[in-house]
Protein backbone atom coordinates (compact mmCIF):
# COMPACT_ATOMS: atom_id res chain seq x y z
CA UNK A 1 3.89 46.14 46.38
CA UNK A 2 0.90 44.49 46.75
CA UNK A 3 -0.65 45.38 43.13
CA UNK A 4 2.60 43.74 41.91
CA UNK A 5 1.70 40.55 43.68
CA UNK A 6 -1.48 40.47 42.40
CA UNK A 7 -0.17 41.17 38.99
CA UNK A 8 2.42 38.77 39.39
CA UNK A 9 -0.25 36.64 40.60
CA UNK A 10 -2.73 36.49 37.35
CA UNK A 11 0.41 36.69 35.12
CA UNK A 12 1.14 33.17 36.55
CA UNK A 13 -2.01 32.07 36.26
CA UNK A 14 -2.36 33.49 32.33
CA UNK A 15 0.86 31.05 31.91
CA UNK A 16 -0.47 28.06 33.35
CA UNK A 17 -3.47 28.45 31.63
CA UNK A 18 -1.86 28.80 27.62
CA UNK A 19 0.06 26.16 28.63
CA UNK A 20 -3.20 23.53 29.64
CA UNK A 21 -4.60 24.86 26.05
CA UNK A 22 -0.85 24.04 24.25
CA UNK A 23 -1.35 20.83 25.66
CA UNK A 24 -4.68 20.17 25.35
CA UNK A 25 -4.27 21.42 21.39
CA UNK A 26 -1.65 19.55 20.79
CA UNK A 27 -3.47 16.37 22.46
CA UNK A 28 -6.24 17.05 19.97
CA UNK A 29 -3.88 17.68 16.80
CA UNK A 30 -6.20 15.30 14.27
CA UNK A 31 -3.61 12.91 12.19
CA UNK A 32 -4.82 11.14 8.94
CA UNK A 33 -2.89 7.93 8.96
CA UNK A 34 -0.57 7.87 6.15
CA UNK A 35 2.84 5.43 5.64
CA UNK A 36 5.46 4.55 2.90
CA UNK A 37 4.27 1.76 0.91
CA UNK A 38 6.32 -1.42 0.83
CA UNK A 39 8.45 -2.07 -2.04
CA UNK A 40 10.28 -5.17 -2.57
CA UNK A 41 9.88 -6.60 0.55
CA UNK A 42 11.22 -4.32 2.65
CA UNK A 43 9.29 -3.01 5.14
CA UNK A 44 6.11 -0.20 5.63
CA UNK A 45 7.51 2.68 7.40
CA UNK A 46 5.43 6.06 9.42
CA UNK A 47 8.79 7.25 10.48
CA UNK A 48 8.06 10.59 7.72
CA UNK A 49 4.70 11.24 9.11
CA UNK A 50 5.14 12.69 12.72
CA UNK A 51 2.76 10.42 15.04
CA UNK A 52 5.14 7.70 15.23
CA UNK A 53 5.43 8.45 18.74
CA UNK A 54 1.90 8.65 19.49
CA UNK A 55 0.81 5.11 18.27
CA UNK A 56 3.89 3.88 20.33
CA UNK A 57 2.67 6.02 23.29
CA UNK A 58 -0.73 4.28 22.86
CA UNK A 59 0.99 0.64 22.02
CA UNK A 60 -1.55 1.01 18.67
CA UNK A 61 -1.00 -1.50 16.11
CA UNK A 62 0.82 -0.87 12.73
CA UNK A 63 2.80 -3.72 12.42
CA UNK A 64 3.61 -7.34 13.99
CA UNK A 65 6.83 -9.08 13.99
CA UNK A 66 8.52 -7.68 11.38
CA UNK A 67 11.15 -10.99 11.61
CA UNK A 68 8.53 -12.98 11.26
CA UNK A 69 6.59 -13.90 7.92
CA UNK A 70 3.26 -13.36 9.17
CA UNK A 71 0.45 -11.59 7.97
CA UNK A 72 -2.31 -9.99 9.76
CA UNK A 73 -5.65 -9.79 7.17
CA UNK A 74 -8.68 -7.02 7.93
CA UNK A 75 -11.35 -5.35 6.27
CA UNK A 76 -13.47 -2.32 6.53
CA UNK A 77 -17.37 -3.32 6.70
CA UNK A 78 -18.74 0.34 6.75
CA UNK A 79 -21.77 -0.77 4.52
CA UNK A 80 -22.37 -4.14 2.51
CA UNK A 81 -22.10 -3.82 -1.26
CA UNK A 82 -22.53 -8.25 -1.94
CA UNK A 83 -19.28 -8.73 -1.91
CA UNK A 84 -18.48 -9.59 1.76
CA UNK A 85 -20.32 -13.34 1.07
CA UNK A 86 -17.81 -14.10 -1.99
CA UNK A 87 -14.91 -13.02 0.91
CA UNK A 88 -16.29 -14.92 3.82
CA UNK A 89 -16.35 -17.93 1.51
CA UNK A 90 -12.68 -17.46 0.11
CA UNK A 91 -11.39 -17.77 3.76
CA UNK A 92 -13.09 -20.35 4.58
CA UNK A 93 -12.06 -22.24 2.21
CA UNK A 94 -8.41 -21.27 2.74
CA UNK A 95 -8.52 -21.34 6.41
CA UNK A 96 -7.79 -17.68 7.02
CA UNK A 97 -8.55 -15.77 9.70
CA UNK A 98 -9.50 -11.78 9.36
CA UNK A 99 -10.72 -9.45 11.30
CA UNK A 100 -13.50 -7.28 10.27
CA UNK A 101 -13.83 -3.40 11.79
CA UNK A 102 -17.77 -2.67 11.37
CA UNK A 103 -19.83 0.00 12.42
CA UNK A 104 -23.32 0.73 13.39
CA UNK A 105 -24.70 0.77 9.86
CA UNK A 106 -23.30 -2.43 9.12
CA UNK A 107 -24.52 -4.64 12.35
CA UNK A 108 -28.52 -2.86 11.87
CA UNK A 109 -28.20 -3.83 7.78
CA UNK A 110 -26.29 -7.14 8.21
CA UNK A 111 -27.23 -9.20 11.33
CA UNK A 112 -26.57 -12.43 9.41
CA UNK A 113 -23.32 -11.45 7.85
CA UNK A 114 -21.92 -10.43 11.48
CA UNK A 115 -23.05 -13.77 13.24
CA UNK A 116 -21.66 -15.92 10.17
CA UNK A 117 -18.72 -13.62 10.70
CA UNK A 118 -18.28 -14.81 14.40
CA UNK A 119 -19.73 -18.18 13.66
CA UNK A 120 -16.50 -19.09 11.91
CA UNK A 121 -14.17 -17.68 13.91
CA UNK A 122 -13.43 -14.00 12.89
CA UNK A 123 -13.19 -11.37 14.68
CA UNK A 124 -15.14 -8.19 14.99
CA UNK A 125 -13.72 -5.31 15.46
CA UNK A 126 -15.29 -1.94 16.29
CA UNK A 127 -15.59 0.67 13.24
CA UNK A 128 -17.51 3.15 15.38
CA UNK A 129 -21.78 3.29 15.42
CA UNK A 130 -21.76 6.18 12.98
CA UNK A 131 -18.31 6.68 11.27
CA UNK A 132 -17.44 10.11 12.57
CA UNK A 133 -14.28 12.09 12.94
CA UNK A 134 -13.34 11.19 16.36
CA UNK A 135 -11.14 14.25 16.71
CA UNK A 136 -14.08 16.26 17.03
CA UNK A 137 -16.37 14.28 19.02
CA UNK A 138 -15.97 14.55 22.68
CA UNK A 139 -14.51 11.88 25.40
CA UNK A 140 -18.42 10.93 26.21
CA UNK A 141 -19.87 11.08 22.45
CA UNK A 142 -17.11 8.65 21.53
CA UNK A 143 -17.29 6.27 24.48
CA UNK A 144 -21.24 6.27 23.31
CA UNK A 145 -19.68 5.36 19.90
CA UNK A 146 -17.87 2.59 20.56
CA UNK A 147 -19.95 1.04 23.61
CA UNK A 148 -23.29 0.90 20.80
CA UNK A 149 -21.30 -1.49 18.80
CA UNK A 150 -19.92 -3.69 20.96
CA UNK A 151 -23.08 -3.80 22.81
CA UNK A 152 -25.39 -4.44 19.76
CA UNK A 153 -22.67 -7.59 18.37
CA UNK A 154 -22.82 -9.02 21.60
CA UNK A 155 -26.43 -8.83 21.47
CA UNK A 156 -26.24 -10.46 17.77
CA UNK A 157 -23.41 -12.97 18.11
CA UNK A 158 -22.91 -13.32 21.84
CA UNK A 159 -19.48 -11.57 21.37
CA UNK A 160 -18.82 -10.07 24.87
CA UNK A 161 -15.14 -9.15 24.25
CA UNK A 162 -14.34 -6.55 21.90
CA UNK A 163 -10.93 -5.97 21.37
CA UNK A 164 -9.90 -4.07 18.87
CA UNK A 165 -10.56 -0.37 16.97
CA UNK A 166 -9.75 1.25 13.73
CA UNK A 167 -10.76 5.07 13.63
CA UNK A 168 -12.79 6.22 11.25
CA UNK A 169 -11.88 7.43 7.72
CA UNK A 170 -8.15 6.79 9.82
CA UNK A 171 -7.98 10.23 11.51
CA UNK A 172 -6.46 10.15 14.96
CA UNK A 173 -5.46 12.30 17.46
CA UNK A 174 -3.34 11.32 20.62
CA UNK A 175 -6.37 11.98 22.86
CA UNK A 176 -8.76 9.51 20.55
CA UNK A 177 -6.70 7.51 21.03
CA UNK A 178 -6.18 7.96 24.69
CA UNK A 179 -9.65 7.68 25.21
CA UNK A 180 -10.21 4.14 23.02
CA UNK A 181 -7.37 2.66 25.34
CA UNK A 182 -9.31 3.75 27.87
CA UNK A 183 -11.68 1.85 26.92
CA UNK A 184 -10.25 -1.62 26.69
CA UNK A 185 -9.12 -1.23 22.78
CA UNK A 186 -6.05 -1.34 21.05
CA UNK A 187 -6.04 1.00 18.07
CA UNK A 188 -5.06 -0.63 15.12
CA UNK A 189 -3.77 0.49 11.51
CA UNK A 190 -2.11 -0.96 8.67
CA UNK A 191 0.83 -1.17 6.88
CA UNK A 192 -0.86 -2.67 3.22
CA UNK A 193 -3.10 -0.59 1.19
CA UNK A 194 -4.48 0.94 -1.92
CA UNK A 195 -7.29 2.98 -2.71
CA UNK A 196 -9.42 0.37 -3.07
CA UNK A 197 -12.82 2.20 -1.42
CA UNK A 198 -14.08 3.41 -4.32
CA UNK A 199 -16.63 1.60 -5.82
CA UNK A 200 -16.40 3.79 -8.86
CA UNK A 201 -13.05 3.45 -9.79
CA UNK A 202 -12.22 -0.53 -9.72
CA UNK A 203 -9.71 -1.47 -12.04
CA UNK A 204 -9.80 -5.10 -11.53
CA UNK A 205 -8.82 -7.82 -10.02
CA UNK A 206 -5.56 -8.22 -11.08
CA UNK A 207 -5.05 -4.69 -10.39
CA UNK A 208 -5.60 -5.74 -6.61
CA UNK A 209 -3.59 -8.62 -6.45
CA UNK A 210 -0.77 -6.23 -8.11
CA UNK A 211 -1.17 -3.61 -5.33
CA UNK A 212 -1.40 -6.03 -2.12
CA UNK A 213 1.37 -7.95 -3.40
CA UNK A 214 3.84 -5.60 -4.42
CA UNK A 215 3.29 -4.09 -0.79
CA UNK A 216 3.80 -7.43 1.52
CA UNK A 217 6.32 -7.69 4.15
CA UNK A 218 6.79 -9.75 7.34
CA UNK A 219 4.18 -8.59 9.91
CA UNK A 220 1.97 -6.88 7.53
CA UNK A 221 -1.12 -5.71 8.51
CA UNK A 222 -3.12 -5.98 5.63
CA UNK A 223 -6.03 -3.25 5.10
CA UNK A 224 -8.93 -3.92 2.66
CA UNK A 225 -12.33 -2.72 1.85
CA UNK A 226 -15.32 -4.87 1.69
CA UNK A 227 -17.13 -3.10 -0.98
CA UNK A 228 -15.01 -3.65 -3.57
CA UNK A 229 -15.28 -5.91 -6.28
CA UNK A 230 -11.82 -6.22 -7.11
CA UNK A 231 -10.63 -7.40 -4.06
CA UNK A 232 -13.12 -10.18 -3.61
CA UNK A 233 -12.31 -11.76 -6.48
CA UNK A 234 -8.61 -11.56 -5.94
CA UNK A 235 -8.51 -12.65 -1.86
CA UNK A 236 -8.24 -16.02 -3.20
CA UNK A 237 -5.06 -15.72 -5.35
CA UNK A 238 -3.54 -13.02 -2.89
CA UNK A 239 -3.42 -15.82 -0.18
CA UNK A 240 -1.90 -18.72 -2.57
CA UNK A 241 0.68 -16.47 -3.40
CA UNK A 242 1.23 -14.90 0.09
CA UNK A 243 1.66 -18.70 0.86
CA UNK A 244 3.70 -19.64 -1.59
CA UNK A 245 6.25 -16.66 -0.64
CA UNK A 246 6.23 -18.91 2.79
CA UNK A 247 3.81 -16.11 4.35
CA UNK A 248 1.39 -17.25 7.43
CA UNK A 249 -1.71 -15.73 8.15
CA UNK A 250 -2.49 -15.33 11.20
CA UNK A 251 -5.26 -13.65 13.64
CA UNK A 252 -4.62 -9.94 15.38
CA UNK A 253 -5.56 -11.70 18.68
CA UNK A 254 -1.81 -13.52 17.99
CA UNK A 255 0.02 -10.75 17.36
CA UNK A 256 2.42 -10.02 19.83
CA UNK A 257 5.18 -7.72 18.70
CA UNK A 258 4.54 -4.81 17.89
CA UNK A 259 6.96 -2.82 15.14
CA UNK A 260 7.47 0.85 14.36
C-alpha cells in the first residue's frame, strides 16, 4: 500500500513536471513574423500565421486604426550605409514623423545621426545592443540587451523614455515578448514590407515606391530599411502620394487602436 503511494506519488510529480516543460516549450516556440501583403487597399492580415493570439496577448503592435487613414512610418537602423542623411532630410522637409528601431552598433557608429534623430522629433526605438535571436537568449541576457540601448541614447540625446521594441531579424516567441513588456516596451511589427535589406539586390527606386504603395492600407505600419538606396530616394514620392490618397502620417506614440 504504501509503495503504491509513493508510486502514485512521483507519477504525479512526473506529470506536473512534462507539463511545466509543455508550457515552458511552448512559451519559447520562436515565431518569424510573417503576414499577407496588402492588395488593393484592403487590409494586412497574420490571421494564417498562428501567433495572432500572442501579439494580442502581449497588446504588440501590428496595426493602428484600421478605419482610419493613418500611417505609422519606421525604419530599421542596424548599421549606417549614407543613406539615413538623404531620409532624415526627406522628412523634414515633409513634416513626417518616423520612428527609428536602432541597436548597439548603430548608437557607438552614429552618435550624430541618433541626436539629429531626436533633435527633430523622432523617435528611437530599441533594435537590441547586438541584434540577436531573442528566443535563445535568456530573461537576464535580454533585459541586458535592451537596458544598453536605452541607457547609451539617453546618454547621447537625453532620451530617458524608451518606448518601443522591434525584435531582431523579427523572431518572437510569447516569452520575448513577455519579458520586453516587462520591461516597459510595446513590441511592435508591421504590416508594409518588401525585401528591401539587401543591399545587393536593389532594383530601384521606382521598384520601392511600387512595393510600399501597392501594400498601403488605413493604419499601416510601414517597415523600411535604412540601408537601402532605393528607398531613400523614393521616401519622398511615397509620402506625396500616400497624401494625395488622403493618407496622414502620424507618430507610433499616437497610435491608439490597435488592429488584428
Amino acid at each position: 500500500m504504501k509503495r503504491m503511494v509513493v508510486m502514485s506519488t512521483v507519477l504525479a510529480l512526473v506529470l506536473v513536471l512534462l507539463n511545466v516543460a509543455y508550457v515552458s516549450a511552448q512559451g519559447d516556440r520562436p515565431y518569424h513574423f510573417g503576414f499577407k501583403k496588402s492588395k488593393n487597399g484592403q487590409l494586412a492580415s497574420i490571421d494564417q500565421e498562428g501567433f495572432k493570439d500572442i501579439l494580442q496577448k502581449h497588446e504588440a503592435i501590428f496595426m493602428g486604426d484600421t478605419k482610419r487613414k493613418e500611417l505609422y512610418l519606421t525604419f530599421d537602423n542596424g548599421y549606417e550605409n549614407g543613406y539615413t542623411v538623404n531620409i532624415l532630410d526627406v522628412l523634414k522637409e515633409k513634416g513626417v514623423p518616423a520612428a527609428f528601431f536602432i541597436t548597439g552598433h548603430y548608437v557607438k557608429d552614429q552618435p550624430e545621426l541618433v541626436k539629429r534623430m531626436t533633435a527633430e522629433g523622432h523617435l528611437i526605438g530599441n533594435h537590441s545592443w547586438s541584434h540577436p535571436d531573442m528566443t535563445q537568449v535568456p530573461d537576464g541576457k535580454m533585459k541586458e540587451e535592451l537596458d544598453k540601448v536605452k541607457t547609451a541614447v539617453a546618454e547621447l540625446t537625453g532620451q530617458k523614455e524608451m518606448a518601443f521594441v522591434r525584435p531582431p531579424r523579427g523572431i518572437f516567441s510569447d516569452r520575448v515578448l513577455a519579458v520586453s513588456k516587462a520591461s516597459g516596451y510595446t513590441n511592435v511589427f508591421w504590416s508594409v514590407a518588401y525585401k528591401d535589406w539587401d543591399t545587393k539586390v536593389q532594383h530601384g527606386s521606382q521598384f520601392a515606391y511600387d512595393q510600399v504603395m501597392a501594400q498601403l492600407h488605413p493604419g499601416a505600419v510601414i517597415l523600411l530599411h535604412s540601408v537601402s538606396k532605393d528607398n531613400a530616394e523614393a521616401l519622398g514620392r511615397i509620402i506625396d502620394e500616400a497624401r494625395k490618397q488622403g493618407y496622414e502620417f502620424k507618430s507610433l506614440d499616437r497610435l491608439e487602436t490597435r488592429s488584428y
